[in-house]
Protein backbone atom coordinates (compact mmCIF):
# COMPACT_ATOMS: atom_id res chain seq x y z
CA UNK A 1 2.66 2.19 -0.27
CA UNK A 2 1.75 -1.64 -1.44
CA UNK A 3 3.74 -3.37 -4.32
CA UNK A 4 0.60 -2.74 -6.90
CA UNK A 5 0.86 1.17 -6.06
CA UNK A 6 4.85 1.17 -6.79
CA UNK A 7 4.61 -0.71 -9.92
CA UNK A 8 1.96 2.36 -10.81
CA UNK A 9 5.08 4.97 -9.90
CA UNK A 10 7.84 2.70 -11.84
CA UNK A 11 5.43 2.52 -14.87
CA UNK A 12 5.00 6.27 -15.11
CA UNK A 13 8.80 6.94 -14.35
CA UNK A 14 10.20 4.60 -16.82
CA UNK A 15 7.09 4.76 -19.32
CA UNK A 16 9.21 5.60 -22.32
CA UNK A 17 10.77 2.30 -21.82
CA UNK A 18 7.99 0.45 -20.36
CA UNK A 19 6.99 -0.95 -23.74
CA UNK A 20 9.86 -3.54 -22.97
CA UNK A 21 8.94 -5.02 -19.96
CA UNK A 22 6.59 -7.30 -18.97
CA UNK A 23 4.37 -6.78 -15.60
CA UNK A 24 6.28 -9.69 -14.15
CA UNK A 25 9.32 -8.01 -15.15
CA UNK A 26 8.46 -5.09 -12.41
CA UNK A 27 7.07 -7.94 -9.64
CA UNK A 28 10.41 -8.84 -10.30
CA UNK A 29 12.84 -5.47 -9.98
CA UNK A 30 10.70 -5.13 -6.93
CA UNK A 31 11.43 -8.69 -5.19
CA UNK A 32 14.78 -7.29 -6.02
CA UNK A 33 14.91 -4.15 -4.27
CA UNK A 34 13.54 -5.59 -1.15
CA UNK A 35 16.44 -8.00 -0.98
CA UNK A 36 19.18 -5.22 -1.39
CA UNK A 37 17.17 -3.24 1.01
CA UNK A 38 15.69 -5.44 3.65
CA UNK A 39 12.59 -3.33 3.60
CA UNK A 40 8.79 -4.62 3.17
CA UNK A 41 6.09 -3.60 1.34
CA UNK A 42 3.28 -2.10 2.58
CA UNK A 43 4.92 0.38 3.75
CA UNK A 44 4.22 4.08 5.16
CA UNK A 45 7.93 4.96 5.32
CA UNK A 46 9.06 7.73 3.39
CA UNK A 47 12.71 6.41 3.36
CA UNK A 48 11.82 3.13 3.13
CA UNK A 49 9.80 4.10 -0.19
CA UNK A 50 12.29 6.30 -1.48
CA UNK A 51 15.01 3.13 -1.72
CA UNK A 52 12.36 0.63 -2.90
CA UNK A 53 11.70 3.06 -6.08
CA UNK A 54 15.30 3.64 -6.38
CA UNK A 55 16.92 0.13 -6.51
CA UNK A 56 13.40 -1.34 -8.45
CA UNK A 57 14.53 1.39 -11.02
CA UNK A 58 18.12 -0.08 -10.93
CA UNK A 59 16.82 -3.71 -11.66
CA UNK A 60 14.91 -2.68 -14.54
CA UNK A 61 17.61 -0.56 -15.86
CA UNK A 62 19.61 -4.08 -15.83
CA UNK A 63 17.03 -5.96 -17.29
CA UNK A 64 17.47 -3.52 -20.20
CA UNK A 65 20.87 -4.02 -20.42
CA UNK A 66 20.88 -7.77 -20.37
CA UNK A 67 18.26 -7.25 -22.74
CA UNK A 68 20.79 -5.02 -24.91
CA UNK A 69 23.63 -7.11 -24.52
CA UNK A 70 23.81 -8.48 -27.79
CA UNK A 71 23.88 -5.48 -29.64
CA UNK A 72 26.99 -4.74 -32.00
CA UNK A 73 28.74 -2.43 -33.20
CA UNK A 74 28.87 -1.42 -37.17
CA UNK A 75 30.75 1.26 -39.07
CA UNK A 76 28.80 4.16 -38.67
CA UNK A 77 25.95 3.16 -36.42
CA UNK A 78 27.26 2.97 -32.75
CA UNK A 79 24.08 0.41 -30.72
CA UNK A 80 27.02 -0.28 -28.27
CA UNK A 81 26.28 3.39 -26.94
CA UNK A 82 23.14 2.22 -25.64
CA UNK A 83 24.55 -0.94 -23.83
CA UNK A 84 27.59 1.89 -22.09
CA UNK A 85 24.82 3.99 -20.99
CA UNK A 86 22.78 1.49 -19.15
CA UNK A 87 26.08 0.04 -17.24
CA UNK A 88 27.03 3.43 -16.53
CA UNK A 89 23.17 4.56 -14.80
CA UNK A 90 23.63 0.80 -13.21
CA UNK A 91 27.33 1.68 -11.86
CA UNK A 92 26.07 4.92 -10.87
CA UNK A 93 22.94 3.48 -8.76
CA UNK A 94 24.92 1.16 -7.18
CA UNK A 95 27.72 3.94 -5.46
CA UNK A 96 24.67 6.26 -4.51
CA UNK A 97 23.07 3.19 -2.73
CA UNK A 98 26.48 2.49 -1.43
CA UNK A 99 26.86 5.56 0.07
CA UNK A 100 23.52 5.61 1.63
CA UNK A 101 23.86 2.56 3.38
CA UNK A 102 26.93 3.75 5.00
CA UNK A 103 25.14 7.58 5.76
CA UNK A 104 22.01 6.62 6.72
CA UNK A 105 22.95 3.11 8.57
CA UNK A 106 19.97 3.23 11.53
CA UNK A 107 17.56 3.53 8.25
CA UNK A 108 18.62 0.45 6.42
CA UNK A 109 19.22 -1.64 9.51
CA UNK A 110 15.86 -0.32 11.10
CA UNK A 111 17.18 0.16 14.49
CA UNK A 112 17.12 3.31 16.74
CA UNK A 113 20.48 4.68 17.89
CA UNK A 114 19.83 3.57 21.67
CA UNK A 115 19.61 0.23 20.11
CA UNK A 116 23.07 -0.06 18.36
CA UNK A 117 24.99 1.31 21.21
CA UNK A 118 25.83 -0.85 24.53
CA UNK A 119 24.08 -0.39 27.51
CA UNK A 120 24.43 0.86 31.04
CA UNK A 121 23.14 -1.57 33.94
CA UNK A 122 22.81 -0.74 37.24
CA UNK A 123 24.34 -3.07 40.20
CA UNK A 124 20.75 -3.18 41.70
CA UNK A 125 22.08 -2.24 44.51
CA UNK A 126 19.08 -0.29 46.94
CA UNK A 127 18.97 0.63 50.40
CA UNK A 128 15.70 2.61 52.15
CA UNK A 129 15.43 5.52 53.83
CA UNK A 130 16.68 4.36 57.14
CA UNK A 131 19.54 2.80 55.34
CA UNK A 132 18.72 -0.59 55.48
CA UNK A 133 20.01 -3.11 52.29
CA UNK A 134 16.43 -3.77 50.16
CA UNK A 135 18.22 -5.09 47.04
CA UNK A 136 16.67 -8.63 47.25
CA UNK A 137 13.25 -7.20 47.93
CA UNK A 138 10.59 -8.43 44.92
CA UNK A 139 9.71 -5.30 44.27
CA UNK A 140 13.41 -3.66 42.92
CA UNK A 141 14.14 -3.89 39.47
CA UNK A 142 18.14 -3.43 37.82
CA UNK A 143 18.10 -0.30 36.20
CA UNK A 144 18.89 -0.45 32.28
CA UNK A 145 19.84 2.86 30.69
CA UNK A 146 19.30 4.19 28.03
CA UNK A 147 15.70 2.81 27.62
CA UNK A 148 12.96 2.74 24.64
C-alpha cells in the first residue's frame, strides 16, 4: 500500500467528516502514524497496514478535537458532548495501540524471535576423523545457533 492509496481508505472511512480536513491534513495524520509506529510506506504488510490506518485515524480524530476545542457549553444545547466524544475515541485508540505493542512486540519492532533472544556459539573446537586437533584449519567456521 503507498501513502496516496491510504489517504483513498482514510477518505472513505472518515468521509462523513472529511469535509473538515484538508488533503494536507491526512499527509499529515499519516507522517504521524509512521512515527508512533516505526513502519514505512509502501508497504505489502498486512499488519503493518492495519496500524498505519489505525493510528492515521487517531490523528485525524485529534485534529477534530483540537479543531472542537473551543466549543461551549449553553443551557440547553450541550456542543461540549462532541469535544468528550472525540477524547474518549482518542483515549480509547491510544490503550488498544498500547496493548498491541506489548502483544504483538516482534511486529512493531520488526525483528524475528531468533533475533531478540541471545545466542549459542560454539567453542570451534574440531578434531578429524583420526582424532587429530583441526580447529585452526581455514576452512572451520564457529558455529552460531540459532541461525536465519
Amino acid at each position: 500500500m503507498t501513502e496516496s492509496e491510504l489517504i483513498a481508505v482514510l477518505e472513505r472511512e472518515v468521509s462523513d467528516l472529511s469535509i473538515q480536513f484538508e488533503s494536507y491534513n491526512y499527509t499529515d495524520a499519516i507522517n504521524r502514524a509512521k512515527e508512533d509506529t516505526g513502519f514505512s510506506l509502501p508497504t505489502t504488510d498486512v499488519f503493518q497496514i492495519k496500524w498505519l490506518n489505525n493510528r492515521s485515524k487517531r490523528h485525524l480524530i485529534f485534529l477534530l478535537l483540537t479543531k472542537n476545542a473551543d466549543k461551549f457549553r449553553v443551557k440547553q444545547i450541550h456542543l461540549q458532548n462532541r469535544f468528550e466524544h472525540y477524547l474518549s475515541m482518542i483515549k480509547l485508540m491510544d490503550e488498544e495501540f498500547d496493548k498491541a505493542q506489548v502483544d504483538y512486540i516482534y511486529e512493531f519492532a520488526q525483528v524475528s524471535s531468533s533475533q531478540a533472544f541471545g545466542h549459542k556459539v560454539d567453542a570451534g573446537f574440531a578434531y578429524d576423523v583420526f582424532a587429530r586437533d583441526i580447529t585452526y584449519d581455514e576452512d572451520q567456521k564457529v558455529i552460531v545457533s540459532p541461525g536465519d
